[in-house]
Protein backbone atom coordinates (compact mmCIF):
# COMPACT_ATOMS: atom_id res chain seq x y z
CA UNK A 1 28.59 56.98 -119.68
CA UNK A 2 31.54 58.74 -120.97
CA UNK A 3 31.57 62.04 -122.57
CA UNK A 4 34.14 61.75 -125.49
CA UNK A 5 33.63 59.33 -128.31
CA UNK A 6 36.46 57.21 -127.79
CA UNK A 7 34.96 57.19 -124.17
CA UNK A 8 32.21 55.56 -125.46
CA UNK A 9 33.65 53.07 -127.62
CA UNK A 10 35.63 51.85 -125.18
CA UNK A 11 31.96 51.26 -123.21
CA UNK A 12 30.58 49.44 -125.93
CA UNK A 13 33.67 47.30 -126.45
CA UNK A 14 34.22 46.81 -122.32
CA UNK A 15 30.34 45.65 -122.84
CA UNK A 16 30.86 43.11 -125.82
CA UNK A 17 33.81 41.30 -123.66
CA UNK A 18 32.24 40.83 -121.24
CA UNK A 19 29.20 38.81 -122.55
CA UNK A 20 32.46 37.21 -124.33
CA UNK A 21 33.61 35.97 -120.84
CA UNK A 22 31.06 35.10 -119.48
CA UNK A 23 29.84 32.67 -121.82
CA UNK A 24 33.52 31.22 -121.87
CA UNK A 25 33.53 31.12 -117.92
CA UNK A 26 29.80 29.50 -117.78
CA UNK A 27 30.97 26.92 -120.55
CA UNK A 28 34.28 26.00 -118.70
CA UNK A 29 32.27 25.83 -115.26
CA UNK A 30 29.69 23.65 -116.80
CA UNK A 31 32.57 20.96 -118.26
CA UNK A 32 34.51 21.29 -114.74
CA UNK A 33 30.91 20.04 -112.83
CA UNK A 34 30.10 17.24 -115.05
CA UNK A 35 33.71 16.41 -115.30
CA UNK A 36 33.79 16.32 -110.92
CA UNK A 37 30.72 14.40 -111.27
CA UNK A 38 32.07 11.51 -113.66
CA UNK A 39 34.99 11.37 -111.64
CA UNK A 40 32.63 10.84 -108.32
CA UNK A 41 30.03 8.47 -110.47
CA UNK A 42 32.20 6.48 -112.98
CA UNK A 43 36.29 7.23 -112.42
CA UNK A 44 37.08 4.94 -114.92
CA UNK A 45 35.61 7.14 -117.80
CA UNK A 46 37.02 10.04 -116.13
CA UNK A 47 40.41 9.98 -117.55
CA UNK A 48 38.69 9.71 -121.00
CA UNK A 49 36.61 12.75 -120.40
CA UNK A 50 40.15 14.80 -119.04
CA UNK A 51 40.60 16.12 -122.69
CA UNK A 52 37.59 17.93 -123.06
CA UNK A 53 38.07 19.13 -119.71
CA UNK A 54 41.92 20.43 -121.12
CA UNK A 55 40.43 21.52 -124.12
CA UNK A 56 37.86 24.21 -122.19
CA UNK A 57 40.30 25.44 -119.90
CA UNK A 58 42.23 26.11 -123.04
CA UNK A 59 39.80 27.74 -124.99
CA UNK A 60 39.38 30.05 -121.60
CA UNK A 61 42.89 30.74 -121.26
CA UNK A 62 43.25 31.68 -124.96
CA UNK A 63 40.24 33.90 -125.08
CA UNK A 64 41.87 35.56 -121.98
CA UNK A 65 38.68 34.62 -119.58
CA UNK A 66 40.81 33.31 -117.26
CA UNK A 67 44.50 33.54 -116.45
CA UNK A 68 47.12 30.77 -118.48
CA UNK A 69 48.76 30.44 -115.21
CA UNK A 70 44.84 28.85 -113.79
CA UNK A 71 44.08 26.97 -116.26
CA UNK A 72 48.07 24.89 -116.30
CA UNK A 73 47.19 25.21 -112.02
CA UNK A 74 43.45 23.29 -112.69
CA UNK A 75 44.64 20.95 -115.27
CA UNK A 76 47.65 19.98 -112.84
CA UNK A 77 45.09 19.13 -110.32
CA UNK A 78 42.48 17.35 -112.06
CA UNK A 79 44.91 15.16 -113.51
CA UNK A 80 46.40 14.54 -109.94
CA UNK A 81 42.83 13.90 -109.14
CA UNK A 82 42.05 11.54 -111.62
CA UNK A 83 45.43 9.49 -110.93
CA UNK A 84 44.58 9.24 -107.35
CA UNK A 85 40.86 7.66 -108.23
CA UNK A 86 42.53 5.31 -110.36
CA UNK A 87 44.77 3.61 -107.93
């Protein structure tokens, strides 16, 4: 632990952001798995279920869990993904 006070705020804080991320990054991981198993199971409702999908990779990227770069990279793909199902 750090010595100076604003050593140890910065230990408390570092601590709070990260139970911040995680449950952001376990949220976003849960809606990527059930949104690769609709697309496996049912494709056709897969393209309906893409916006939640969008919307949690947003929320991550604006919470600064993950990269904005990532999440643009992931939705690029699962949409490509979803496309190639339907044809």
């Amino acid at each position: 632990m750090g010595q100076s006070l604003s050593a140890r705020k910065r230990e408390r804080q570092n601590v709070v952001r990260r139970e911040h991320n995680k449950l952001n990054k376990s949220t976003l991981k849960k809606e990527l798995k059930a949104f690769e198993k609709l697309l496996k199971e049912n494709p056709a409702q897969a393209k309906a279920a893409l916006s939640k999908v969008f919307s949690a990779l947003d929320v991550a990227a604006r919470k600064h869990a993950i990269p904005k770069n990532r999440a643009d990279r992931k939705k690029a793909r699962l949409a490509l993904a979803v496309q190639k199902v339907a044809q």
